[in-house]
Protein backbone atom coordinates (compact mmCIF):
# COMPACT_ATOMS: atom_id res chain seq x y z
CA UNK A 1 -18.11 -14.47 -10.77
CA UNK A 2 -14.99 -12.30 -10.39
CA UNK A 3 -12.24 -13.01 -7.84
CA UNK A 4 -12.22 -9.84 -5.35
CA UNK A 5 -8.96 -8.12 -4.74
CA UNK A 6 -8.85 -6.12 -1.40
CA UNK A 7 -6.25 -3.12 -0.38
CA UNK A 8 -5.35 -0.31 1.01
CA UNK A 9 -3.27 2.80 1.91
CA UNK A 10 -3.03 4.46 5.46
CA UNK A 11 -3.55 8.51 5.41
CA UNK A 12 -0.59 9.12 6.91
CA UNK A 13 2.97 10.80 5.83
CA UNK A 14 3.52 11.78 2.30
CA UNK A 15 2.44 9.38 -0.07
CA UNK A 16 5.47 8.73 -2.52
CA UNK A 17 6.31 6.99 -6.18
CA UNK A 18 6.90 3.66 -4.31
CA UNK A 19 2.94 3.60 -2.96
CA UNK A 20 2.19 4.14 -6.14
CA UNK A 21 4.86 1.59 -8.15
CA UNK A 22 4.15 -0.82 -5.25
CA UNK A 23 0.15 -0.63 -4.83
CA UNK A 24 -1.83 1.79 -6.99
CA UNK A 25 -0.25 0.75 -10.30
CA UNK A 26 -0.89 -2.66 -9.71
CA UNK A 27 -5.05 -2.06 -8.40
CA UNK A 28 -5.11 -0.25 -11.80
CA UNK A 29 -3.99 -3.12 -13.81
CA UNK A 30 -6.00 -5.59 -11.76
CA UNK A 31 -9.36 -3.75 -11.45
CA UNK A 32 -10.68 -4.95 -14.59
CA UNK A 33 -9.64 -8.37 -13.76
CA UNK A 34 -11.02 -8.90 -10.29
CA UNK A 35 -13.99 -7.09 -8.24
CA UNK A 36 -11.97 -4.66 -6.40
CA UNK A 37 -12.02 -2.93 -3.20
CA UNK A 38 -9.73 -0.13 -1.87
CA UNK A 39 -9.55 1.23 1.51
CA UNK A 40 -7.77 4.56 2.95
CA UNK A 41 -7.35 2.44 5.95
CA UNK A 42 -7.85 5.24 8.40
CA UNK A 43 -7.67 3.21 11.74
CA UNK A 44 -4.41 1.83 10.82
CA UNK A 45 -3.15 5.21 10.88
CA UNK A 46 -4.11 6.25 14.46
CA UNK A 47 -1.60 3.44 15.64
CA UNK A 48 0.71 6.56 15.78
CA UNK A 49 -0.31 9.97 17.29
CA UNK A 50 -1.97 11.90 14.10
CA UNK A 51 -3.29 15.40 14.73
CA UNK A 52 -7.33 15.49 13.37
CA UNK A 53 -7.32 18.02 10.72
CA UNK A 54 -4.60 17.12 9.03
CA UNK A 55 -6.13 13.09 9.43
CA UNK A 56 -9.30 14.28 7.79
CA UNK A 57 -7.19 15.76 4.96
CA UNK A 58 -4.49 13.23 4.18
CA UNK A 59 -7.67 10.98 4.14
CA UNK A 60 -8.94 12.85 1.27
CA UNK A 61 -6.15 13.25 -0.64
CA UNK A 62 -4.93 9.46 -0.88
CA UNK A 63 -8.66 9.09 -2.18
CA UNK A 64 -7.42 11.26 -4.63
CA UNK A 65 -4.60 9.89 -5.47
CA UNK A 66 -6.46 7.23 -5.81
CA UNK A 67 -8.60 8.46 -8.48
CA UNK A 68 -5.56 10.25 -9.97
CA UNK A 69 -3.39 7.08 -10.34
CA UNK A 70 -6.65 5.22 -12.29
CA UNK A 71 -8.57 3.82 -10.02
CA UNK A 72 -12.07 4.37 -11.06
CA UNK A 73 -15.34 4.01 -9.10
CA UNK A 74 -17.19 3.09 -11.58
CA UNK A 75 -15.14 -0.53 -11.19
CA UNK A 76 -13.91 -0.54 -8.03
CA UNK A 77 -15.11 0.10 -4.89
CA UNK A 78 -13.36 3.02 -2.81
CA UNK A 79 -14.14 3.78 0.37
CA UNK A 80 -12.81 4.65 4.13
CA UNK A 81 -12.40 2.17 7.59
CA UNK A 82 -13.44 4.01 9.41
CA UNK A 83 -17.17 4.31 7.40
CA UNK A 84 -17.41 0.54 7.64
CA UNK A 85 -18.13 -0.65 11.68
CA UNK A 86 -17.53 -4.26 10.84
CA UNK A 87 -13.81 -3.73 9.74
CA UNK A 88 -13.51 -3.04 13.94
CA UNK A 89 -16.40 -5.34 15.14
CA UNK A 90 -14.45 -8.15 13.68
CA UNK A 91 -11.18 -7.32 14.45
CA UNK A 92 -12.61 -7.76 18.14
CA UNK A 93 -13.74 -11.11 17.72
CA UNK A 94 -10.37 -12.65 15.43
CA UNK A 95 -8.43 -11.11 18.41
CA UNK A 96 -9.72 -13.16 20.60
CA UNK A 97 -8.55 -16.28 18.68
CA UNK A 98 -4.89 -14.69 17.91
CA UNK A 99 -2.22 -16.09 19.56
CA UNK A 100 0.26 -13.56 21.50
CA UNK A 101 3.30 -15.13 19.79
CA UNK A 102 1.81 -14.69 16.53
CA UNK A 103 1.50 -10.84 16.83
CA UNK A 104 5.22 -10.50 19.00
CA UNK A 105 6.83 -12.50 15.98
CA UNK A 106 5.37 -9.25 13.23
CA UNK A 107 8.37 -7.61 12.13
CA UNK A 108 6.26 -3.99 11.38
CA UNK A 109 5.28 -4.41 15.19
CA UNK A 110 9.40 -4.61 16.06
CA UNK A 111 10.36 -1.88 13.46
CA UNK A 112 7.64 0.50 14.86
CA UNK A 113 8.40 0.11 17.78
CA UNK A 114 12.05 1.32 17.46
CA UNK A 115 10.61 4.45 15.62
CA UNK A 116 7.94 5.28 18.24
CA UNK A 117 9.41 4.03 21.33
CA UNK A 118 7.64 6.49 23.67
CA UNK A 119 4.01 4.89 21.81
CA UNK A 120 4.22 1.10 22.18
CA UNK A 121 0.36 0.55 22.28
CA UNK A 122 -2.27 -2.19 22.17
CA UNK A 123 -3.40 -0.92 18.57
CA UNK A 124 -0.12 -0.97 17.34
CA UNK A 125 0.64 -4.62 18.67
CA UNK A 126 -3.13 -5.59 17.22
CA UNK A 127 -2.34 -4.21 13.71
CA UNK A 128 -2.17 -7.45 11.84
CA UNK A 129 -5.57 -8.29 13.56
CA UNK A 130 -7.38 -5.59 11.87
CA UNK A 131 -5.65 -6.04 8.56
CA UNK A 132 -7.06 -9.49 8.78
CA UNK A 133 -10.22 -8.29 9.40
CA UNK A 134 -10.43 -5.93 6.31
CA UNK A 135 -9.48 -8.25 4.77
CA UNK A 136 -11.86 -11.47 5.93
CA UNK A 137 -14.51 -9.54 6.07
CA UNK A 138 -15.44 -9.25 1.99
CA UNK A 139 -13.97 -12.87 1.19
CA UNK A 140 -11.27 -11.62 -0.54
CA UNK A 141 -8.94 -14.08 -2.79
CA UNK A 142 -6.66 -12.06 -3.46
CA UNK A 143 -4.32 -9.02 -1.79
CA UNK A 144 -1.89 -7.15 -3.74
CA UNK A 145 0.86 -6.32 -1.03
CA UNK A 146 4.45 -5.32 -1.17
CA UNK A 147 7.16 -7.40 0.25
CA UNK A 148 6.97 -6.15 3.42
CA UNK A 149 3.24 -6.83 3.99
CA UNK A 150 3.29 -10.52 2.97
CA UNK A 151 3.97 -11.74 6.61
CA UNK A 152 0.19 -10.15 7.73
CA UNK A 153 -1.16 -12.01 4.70
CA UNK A 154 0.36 -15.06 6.57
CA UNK A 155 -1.40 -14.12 9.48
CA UNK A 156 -4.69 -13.64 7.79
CA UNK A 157 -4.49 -16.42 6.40
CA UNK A 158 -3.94 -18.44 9.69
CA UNK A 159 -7.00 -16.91 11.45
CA UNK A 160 -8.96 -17.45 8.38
CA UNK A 161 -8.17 -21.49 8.57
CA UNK A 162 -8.06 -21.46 12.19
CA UNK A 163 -11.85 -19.69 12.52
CA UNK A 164 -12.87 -21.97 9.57
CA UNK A 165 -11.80 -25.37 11.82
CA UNK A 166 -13.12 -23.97 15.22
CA UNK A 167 -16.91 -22.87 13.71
CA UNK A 168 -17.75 -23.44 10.08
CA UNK A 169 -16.15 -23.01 6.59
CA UNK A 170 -16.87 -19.03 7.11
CA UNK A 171 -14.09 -17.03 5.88
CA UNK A 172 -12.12 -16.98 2.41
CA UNK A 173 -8.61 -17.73 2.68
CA UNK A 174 -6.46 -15.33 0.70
CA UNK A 175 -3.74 -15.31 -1.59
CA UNK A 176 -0.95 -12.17 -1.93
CA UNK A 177 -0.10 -10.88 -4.81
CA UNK A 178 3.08 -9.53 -5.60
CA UNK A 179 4.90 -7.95 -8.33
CA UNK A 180 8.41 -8.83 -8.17
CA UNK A 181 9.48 -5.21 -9.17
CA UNK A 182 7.76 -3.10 -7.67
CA UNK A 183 7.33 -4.85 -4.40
CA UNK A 184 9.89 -3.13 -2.44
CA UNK A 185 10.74 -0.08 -4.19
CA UNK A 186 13.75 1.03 -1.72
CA UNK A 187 15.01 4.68 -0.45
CA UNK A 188 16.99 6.89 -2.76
CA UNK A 189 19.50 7.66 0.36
CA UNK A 190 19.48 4.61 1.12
CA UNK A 191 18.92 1.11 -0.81
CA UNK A 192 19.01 -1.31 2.18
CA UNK A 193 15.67 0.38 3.15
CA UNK A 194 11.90 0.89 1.77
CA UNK A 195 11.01 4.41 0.42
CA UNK A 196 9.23 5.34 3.27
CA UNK A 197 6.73 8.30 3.31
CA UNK A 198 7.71 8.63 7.42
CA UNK A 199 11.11 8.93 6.16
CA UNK A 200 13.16 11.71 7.55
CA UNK A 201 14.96 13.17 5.01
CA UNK A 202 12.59 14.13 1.81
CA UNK A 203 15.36 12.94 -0.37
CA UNK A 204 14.67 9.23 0.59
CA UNK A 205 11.58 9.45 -1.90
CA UNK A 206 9.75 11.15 -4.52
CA UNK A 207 6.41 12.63 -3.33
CA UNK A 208 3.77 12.26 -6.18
CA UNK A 209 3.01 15.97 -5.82
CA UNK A 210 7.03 17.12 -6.24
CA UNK A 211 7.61 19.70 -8.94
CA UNK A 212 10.07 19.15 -11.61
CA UNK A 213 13.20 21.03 -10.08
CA UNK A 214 12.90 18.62 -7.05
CA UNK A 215 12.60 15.28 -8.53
CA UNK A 216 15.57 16.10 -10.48
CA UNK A 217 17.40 17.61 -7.25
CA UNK A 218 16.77 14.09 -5.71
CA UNK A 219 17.44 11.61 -8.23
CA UNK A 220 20.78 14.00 -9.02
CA UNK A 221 21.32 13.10 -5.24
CA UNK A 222 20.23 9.80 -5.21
CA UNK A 223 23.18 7.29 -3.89
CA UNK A 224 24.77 4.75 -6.58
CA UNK A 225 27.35 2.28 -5.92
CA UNK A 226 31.02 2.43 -6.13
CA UNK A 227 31.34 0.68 -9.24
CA UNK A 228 30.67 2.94 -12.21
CA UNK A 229 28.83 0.85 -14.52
CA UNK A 230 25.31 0.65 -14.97
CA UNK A 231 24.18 -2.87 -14.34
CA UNK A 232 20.82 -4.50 -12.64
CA UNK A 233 22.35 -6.89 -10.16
CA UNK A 234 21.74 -7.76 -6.45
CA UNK A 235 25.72 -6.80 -6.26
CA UNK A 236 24.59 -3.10 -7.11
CA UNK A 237 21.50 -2.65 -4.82
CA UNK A 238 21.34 1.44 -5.48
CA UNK A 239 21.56 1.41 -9.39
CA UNK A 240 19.47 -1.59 -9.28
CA UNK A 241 16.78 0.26 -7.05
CA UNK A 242 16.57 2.94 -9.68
CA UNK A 243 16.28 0.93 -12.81
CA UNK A 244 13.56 -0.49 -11.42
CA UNK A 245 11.86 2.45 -10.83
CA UNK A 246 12.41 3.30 -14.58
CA UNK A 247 11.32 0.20 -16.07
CA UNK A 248 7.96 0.29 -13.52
CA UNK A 249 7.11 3.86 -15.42
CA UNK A 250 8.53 3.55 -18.44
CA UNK A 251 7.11 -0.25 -19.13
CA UNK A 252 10.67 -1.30 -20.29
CA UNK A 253 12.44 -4.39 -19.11
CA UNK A 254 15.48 -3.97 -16.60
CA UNK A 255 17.53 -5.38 -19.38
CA UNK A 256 16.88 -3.97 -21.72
CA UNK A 257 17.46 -0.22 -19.34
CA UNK A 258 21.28 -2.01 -18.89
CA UNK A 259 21.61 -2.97 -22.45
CA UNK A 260 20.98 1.08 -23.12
CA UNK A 261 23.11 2.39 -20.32
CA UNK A 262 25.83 0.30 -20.80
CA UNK A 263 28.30 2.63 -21.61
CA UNK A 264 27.06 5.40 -20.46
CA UNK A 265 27.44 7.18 -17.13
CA UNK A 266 25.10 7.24 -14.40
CA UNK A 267 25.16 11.25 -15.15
CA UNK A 268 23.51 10.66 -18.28
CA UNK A 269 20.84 7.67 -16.88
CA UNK A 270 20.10 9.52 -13.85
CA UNK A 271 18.82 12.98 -16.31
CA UNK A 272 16.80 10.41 -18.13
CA UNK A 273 15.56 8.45 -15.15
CA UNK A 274 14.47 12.13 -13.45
CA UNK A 275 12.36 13.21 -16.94
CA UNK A 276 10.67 9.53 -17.06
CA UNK A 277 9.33 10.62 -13.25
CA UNK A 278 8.74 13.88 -14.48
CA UNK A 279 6.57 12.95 -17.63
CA UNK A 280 4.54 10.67 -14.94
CA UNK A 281 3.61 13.54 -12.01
CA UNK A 282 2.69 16.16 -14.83
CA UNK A 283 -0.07 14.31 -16.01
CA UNK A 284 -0.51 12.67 -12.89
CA UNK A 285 -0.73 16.02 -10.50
CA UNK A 286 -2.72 17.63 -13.50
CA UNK A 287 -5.56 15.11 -12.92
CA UNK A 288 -4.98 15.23 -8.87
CA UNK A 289 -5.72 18.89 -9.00
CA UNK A 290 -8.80 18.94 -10.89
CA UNK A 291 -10.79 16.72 -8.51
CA UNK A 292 -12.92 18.29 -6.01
CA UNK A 293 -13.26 17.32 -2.72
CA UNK A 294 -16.85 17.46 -2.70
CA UNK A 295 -16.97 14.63 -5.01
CA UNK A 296 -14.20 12.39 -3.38
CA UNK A 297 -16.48 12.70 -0.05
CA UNK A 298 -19.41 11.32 -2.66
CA UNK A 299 -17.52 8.69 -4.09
CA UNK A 300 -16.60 7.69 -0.72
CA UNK A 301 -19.86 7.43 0.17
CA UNK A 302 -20.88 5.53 -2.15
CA UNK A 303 -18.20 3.28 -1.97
CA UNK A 304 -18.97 2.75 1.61
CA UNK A 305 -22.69 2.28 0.39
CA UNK A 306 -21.46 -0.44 -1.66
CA UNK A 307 -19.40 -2.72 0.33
CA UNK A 308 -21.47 -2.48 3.39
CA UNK A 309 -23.99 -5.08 2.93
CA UNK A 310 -21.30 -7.51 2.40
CA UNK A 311 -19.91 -6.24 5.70
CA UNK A 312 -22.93 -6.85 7.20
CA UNK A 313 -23.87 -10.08 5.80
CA UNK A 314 -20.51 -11.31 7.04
CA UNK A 315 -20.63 -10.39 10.50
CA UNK A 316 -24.21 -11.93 11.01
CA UNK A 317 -22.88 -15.45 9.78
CA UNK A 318 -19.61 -15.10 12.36
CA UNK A 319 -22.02 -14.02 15.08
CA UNK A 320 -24.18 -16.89 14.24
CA UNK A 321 -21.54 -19.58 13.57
CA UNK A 322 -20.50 -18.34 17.03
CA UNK A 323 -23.29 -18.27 19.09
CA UNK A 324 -23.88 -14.86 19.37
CA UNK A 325 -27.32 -14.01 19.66
């Protein structure tokens, strides 16, 4: 039998090359690989205030971009949280075997808490829990995750051993998976910082449905470092940060972009950089646009269809191993 990859992407924000560099790109390589299942983790996203109609939008359209990027239901499952009861029922019960300094020592609970200061609540404290729980509750081996998400995988990963010790070998204890580039694809204003799609300023990142005369506006105003050359080193974060966003698209080695650029200035790398992103989103939005949302609420369904027995199948042998009756 095939490993089974799990993932997800919250509806929430604008979703940006980095989700896709940093998750989509890497479920699309993997899907033939492992069984895979892919969330629009929808109850993630109500840890901050989110106004309905445009939730029940965004939720379609990262399906889409979903099915735009390569992922195809025909191999992977696709589906919402929110469809799934189990993802919350079981959240319920791991919380209740999480530690409070486990959660207080997340560093996505800190961060978001700065940002939404006047919102510090339960849900958003309880975050990791859930993750666990979509996680836990298919027996996943493996998680493809940025940088940035590899402390929850720590987390699940400690409820899954601790839950196995108190009651029964029950759950699967993951692994993360991470590709080195594309883990933390960082802000074009600013390179000590993720692209974020909550970002303030649209020219921290490039939206996957930006027209041509934008993404070239951006990268144009992208920041670089001091030093002129064109080198991938940790010394030159910016440049570095945009190389490899080029080799991620373009399937060339960072090297090999330096050995090119060498002598050339960042001008002249920065027009090619903004055509390589260019010749992604045409094709990219071309396919986005042509799918109706008739049939991404279908293939949701169906993907919900799918992974729900083994939703259910899982919570009976925790209520049992339990003592729940």
């Amino acid at each position: 039998m095939k490993k089974r990859i799990f993932s997800g992407i919250q509806p929430s924000g604008t979703l940006h090359l980095g989700n896709y560099l940093g998750a989509i790109k890497n479920w699309v390589a993997l899907q033939d690989k492992y069984d895979s299942t892919f969330c629009v983790v929808d109850l993630h996203a109500i840890t901050v205030p989110q106004k309905p109609a445009e939730l029940r939008q965004k939720t379609i359209e990262v399906a889409k971009i979903y099915l735009a990027g390569g992922v195809d239901p025909e191999k992977s499952a696709i589906f919402v949280q929110s469809h799934v009861s189990e993802h919350t029922e079981l959240a319920w019960i791991l919380n209740t075997i999480t530690k409070l300094p486990e959660l207080e020592r997340m560093t996505q609970f800190k961060d978001k808490s700065q940002q939404h200061n006047q919102n510090i609540n339960a849900g958003l404290f309880n975050y990791p829990v859930l993750m666990a729980a979509d996680i836990l509750l298919y027996d996943t081996d493996v998680v493809p995750v940025g940088e940035d998400q590899v402390q929850h995988i720590e987390i699940t990963r400690t409820l899954a051993r601790r839950f196995n010790q108190m009651f029964g070998e029950t759950f699967t204890v993951p692994e993360p998976y991470v590709v080195e580039e594309g883990m933390r694809i960082m802000g074009l204003d600013d390179p000590a910082k993720k692209m974020s799609k909550s970002a303030e300023s649209a020219f921290n990142y490039i939206s996957l449905t930006d027209d041509p005369d934008t993404v070239r506006e951006k990268i144009k105003k992208a920041v670089t470092d001091s030093e002129k050359e064109i080198r991938y080193s940790d010394e030159k974060p910016a440049i570095k940060n945009l190389i490899n966003i080029y080799s991620l698209l373009d399937n060339i080695k960072p090297q090999e972009i330096e050995d090119i650029y060498r002598d050339k200035r960042y001008s002249e790398f920065k027009n090619d950089l903004a055509e390589t992103i260019i010749g992604f989103l045409e094709p990219f939005q071309k396919k986005y646009n042509e799918i109706d949302d008739g049939e991404v609420r279908k293939i949701l369904g169906e993907g919900a269809e799918k992974v729900r027995p083994m939703a259910e199948n899982k919570m009976r042998e925790v209520k049992e191993k339990m003592g729940l009756i």
